[in-house]
Protein backbone atom coordinates (compact mmCIF):
# COMPACT_ATOMS: atom_id res chain seq x y z
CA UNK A 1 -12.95 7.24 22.49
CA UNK A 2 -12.21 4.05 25.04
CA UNK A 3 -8.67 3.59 23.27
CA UNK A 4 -7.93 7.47 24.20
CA UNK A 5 -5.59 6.13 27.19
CA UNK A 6 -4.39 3.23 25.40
CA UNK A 7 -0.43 2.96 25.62
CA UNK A 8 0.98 1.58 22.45
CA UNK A 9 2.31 -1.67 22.15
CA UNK A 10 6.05 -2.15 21.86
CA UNK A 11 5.37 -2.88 18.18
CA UNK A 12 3.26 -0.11 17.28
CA UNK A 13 6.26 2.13 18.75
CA UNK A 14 8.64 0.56 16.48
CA UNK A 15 6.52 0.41 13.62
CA UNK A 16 5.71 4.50 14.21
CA UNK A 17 9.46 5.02 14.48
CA UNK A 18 10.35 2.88 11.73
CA UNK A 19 7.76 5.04 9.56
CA UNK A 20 9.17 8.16 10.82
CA UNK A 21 13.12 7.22 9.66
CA UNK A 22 11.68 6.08 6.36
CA UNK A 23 10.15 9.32 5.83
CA UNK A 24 13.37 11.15 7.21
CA UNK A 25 15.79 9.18 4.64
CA UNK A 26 13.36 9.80 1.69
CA UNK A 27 13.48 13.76 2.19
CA UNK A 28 17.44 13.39 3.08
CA UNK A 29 18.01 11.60 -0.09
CA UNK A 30 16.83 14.87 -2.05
CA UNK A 31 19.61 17.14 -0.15
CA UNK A 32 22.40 14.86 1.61
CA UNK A 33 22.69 11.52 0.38
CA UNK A 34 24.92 10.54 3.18
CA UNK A 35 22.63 11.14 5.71
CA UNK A 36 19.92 9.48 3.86
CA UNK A 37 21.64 6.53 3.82
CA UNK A 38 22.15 6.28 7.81
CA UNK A 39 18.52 7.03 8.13
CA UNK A 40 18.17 3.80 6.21
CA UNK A 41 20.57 2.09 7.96
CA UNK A 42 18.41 2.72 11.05
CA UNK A 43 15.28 2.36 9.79
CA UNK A 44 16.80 -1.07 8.68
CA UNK A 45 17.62 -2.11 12.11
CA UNK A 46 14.42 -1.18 13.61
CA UNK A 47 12.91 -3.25 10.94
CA UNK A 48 14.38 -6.50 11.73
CA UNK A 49 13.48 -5.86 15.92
CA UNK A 50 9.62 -5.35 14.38
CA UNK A 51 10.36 -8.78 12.71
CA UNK A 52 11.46 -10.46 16.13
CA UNK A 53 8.78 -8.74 18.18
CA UNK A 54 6.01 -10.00 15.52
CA UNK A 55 7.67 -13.83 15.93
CA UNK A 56 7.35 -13.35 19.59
CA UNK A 57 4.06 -12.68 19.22
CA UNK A 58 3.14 -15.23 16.57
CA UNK A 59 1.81 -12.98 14.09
């Protein structure tokens, strides 16, 4: 209830989104491989910003 107005973090954002391409790519790969692969592609670069933003936090 008290985290109802809680913005999300910059990582939680990228981590949602990161999620979401994943998710994207896996029902693309069933239908238009091509596409699937870009999704990964992105999904890929998203994960290595969640990588610099957890260094910058020291986790």
């Amino acid at each position: 209830m008290f985290g109802l107005f809680k913005k999300k973090s910059e990582l939680e954002v990228l981590q949602d989104k990161h999620r979401e391409l994943l998710k994207k790519a896996f029902e693309m790969s069933k239908v238009n491989r091509q596409e699937s692969d870009r999704l990964m592609a992105q999904a890929e670069e998203i994960a290595k910003k969640i990588e610099i933003a957890r260094k910058g936090q020291g986790i």
